[in-house]
C-alpha atoms as a PDB file:
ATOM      1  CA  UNK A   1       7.968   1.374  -3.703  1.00  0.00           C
ATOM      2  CA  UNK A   2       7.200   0.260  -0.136  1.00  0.00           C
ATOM      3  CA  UNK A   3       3.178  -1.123   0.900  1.00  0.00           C
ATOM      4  CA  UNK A   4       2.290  -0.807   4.436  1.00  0.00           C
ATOM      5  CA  UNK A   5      -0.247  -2.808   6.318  1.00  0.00           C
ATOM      6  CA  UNK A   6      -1.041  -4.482   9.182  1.00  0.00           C
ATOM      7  CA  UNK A   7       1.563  -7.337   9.948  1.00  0.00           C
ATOM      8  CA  UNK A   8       0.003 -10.579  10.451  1.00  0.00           C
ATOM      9  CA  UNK A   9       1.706 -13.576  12.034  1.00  0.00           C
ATOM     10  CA  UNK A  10       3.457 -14.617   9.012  1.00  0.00           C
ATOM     11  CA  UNK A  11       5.286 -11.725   9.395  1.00  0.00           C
ATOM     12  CA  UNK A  12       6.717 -11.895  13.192  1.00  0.00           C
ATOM     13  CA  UNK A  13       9.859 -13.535  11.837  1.00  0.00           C
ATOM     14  CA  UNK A  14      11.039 -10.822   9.453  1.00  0.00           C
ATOM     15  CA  UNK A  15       9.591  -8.465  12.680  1.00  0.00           C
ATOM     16  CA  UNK A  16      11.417 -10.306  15.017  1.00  0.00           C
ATOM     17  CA  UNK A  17      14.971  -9.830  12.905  1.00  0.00           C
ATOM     18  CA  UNK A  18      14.465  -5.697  12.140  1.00  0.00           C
ATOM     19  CA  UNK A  19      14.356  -5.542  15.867  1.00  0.00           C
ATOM     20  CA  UNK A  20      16.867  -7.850  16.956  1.00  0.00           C
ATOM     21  CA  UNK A  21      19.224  -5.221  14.860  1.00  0.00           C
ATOM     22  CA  UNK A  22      19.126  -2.904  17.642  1.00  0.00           C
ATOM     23  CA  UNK A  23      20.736  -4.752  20.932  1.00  0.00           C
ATOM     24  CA  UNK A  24      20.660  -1.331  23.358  1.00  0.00           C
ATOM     25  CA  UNK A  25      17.845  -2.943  25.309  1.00  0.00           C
ATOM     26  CA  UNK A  26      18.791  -6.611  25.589  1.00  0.00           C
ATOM     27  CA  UNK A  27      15.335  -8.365  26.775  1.00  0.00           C
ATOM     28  CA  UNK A  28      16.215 -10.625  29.510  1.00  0.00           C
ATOM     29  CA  UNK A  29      13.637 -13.236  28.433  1.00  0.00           C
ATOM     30  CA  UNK A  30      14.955 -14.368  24.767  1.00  0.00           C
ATOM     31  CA  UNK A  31      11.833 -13.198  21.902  1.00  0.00           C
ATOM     32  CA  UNK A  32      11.144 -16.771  21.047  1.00  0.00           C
ATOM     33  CA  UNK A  33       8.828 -17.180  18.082  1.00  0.00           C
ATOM     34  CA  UNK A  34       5.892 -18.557  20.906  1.00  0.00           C
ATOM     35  CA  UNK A  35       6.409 -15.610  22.744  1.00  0.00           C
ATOM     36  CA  UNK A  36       6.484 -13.234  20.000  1.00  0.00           C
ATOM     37  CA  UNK A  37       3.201 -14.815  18.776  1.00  0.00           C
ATOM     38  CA  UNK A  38       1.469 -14.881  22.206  1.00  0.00           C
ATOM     39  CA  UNK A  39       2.434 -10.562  22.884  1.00  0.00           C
ATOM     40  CA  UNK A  40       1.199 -10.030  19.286  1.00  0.00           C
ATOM     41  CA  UNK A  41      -1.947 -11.788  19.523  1.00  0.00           C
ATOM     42  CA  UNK A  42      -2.451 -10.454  22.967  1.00  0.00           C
ATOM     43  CA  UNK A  43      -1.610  -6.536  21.185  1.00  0.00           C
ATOM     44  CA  UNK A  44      -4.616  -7.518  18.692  1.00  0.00           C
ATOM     45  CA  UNK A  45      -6.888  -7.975  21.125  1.00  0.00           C
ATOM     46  CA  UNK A  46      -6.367  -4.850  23.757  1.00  0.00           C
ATOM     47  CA  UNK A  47      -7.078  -2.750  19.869  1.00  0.00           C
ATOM     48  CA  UNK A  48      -4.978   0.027  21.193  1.00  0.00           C
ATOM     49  CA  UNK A  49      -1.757  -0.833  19.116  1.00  0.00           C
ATOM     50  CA  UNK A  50      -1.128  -1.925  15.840  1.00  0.00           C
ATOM     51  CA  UNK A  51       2.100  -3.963  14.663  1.00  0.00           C
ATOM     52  CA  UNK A  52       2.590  -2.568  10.907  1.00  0.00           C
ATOM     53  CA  UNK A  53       5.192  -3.422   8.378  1.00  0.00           C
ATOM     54  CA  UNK A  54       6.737  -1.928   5.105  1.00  0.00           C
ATOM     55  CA  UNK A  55       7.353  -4.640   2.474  1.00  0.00           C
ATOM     56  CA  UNK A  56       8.951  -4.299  -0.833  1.00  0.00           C
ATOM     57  CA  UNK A  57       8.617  -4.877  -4.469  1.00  0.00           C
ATOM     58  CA  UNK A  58       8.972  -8.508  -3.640  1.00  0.00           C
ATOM     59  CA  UNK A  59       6.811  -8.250  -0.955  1.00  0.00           C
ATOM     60  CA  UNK A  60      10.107  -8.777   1.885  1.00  0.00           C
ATOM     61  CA  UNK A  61       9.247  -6.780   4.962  1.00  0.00           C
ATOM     62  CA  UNK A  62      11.827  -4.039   5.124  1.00  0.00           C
ATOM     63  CA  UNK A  63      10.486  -1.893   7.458  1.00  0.00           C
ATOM     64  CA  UNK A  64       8.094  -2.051  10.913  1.00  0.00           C
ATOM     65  CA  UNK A  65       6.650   0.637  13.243  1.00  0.00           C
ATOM     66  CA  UNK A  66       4.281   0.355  16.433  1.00  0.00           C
ATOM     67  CA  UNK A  67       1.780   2.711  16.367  1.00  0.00           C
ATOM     68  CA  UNK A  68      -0.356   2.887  19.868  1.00  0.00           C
ATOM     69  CA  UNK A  69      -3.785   5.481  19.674  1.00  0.00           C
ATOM     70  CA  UNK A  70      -4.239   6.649  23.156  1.00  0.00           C
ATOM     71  CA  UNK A  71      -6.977   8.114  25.001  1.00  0.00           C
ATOM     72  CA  UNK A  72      -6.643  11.079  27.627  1.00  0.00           C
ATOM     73  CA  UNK A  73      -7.688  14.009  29.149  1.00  0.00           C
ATOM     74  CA  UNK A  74      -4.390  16.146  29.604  1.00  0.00           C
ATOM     75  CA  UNK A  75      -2.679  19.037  27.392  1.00  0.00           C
ATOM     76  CA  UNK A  76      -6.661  19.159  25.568  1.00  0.00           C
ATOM     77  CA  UNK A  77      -5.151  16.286  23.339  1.00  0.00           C
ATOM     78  CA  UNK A  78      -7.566  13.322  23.807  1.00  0.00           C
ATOM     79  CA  UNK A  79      -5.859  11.438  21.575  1.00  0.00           C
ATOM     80  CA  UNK A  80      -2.427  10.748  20.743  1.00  0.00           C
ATOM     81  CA  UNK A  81      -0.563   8.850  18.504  1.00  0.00           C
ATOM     82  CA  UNK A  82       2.140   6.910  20.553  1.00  0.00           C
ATOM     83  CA  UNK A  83       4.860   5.367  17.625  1.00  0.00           C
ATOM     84  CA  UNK A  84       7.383   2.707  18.986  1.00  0.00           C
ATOM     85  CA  UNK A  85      10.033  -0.019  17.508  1.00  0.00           C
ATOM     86  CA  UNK A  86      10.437   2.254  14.495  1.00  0.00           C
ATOM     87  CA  UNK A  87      13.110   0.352  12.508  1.00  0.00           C
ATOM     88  CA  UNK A  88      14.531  -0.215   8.680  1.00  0.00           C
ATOM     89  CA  UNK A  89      16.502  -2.522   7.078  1.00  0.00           C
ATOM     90  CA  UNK A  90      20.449  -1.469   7.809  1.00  0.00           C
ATOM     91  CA  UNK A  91      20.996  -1.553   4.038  1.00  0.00           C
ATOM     92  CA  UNK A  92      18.180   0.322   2.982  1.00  0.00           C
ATOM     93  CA  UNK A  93      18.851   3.287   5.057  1.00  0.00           C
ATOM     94  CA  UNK A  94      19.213   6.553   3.737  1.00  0.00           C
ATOM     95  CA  UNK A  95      16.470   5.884   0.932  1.00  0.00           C
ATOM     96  CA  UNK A  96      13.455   7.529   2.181  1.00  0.00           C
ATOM     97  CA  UNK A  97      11.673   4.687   3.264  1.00  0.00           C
ATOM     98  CA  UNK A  98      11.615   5.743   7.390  1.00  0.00           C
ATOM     99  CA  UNK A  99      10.267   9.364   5.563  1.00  0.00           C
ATOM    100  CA  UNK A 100       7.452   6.820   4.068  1.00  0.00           C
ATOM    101  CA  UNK A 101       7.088   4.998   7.002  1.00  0.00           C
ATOM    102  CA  UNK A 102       6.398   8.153   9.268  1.00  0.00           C
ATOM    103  CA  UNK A 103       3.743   9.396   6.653  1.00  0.00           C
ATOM    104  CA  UNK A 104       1.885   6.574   6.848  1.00  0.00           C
ATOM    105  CA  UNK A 105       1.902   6.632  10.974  1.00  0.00           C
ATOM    106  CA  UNK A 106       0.612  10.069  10.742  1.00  0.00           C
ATOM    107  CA  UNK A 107      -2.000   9.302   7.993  1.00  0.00           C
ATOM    108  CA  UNK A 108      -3.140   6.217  10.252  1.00  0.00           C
ATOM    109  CA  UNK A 109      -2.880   8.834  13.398  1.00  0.00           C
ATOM    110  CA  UNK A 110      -5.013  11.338  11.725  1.00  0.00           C
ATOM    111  CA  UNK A 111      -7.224   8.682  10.279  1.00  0.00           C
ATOM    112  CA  UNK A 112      -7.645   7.589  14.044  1.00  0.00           C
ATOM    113  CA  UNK A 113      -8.584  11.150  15.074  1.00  0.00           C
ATOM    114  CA  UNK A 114      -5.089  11.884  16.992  1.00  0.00           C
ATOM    115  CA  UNK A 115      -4.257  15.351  17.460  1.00  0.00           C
ATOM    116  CA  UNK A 116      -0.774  14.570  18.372  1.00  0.00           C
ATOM    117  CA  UNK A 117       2.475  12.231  17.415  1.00  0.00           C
ATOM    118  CA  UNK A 118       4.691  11.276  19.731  1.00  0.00           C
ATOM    119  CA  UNK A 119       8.033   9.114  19.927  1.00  0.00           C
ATOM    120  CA  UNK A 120      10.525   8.328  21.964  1.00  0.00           C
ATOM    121  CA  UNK A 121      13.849   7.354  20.913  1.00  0.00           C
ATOM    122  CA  UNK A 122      17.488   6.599  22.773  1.00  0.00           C
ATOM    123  CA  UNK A 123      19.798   9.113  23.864  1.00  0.00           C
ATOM    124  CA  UNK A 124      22.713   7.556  22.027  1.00  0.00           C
ATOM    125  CA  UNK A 125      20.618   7.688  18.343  1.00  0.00           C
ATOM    126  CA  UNK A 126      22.127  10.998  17.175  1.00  0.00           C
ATOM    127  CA  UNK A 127      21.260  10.008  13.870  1.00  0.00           C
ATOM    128  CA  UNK A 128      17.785   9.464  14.591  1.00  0.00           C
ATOM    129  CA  UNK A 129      16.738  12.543  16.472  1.00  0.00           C
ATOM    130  CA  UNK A 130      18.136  14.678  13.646  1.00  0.00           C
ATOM    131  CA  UNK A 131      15.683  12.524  11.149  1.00  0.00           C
ATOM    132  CA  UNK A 132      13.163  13.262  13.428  1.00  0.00           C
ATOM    133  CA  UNK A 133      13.394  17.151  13.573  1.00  0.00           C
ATOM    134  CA  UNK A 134      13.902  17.452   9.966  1.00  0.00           C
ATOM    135  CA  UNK A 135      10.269  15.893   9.838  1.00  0.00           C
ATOM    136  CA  UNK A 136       8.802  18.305  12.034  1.00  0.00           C
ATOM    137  CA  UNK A 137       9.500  16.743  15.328  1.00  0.00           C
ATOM    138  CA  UNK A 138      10.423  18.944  18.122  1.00  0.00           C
ATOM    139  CA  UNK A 139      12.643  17.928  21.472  1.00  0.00           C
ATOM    140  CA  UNK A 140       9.807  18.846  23.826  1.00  0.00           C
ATOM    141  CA  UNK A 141       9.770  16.621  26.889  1.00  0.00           C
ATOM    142  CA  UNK A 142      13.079  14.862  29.156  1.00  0.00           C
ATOM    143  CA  UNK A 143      12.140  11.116  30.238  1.00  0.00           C
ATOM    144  CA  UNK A 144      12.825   8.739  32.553  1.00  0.00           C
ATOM    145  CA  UNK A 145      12.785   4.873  32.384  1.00  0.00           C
ATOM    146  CA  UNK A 146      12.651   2.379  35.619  1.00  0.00           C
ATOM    147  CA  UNK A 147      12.147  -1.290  34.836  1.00  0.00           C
ATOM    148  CA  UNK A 148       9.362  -3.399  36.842  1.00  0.00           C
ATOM    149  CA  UNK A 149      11.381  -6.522  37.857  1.00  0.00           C
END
């Protein structure tokens, strides 16, 4: 059985290597341990997104998600529930625990009063957008990305 919460820092390092197995987006600054403390502190205090991980039996963390609550005006949605850096463990996979892990985003989403879940994911993760639809997710907007040197 997976427990989610609220990573802390002792957690960053396991954090840091669930995301590191994913190298589409290779950061151009390395994610030093300083500098994954410093954006993760700094996350804490804007309150808008919270850093949570799935840990196991023997308390490992084997999953993490980013959930962001966001305030707005458009679509009559005034809040949203923004979910980011959604990643498992590559050899746990295929055992329900991103299933778990999205129910507890929505249950913190609806806990935060969002009306809506959102995602984005790469174009290349077949896999993952067919996870996503067969929770309920539909294929509803076409983005762009443009990086701020």
């Amino acid at each position: 059985m997976i427990c989610w919460r609220e990573a802390g820092e002792a957690d960053l390092a396991s954090v840091l290597a669930l995301l590191s197995d994913d190298r589409r987006d290779a950061d151009p600054k390395p994610m030093t341990p300083e500098r994954a403390l410093a954006l993760w502190r700094e996350m804490a205090a804007q309150g808008v997104t919270r850093l949570i991980v799935g840990t196991d039996d023997a308390g490992q963390v084997v999953a993490t998600y980013q959930l962001s609550i966001l305030t707005g005006l458009s679509l009559a949605a005034p809040r949203r529930a923004q979910i980011e850096a959604v990643r498992v463990a590559a050899g746990l996979r295929g055992q329900g625990i991103g299933a778990a892990l999205m129910a507890d985003a929505e249950a913190r989403a609806r806990a935060a009063g969002a009306v809506v879940m959102q995602l984005t994911t790469h174009v290349s993760r077949s896999r993952a957008h067919a996870f996503y639809e067969r929770l309920g997710f539909t294929r509803s907007h076409f983005g762009y990305k443009r990086k701020l040197d």
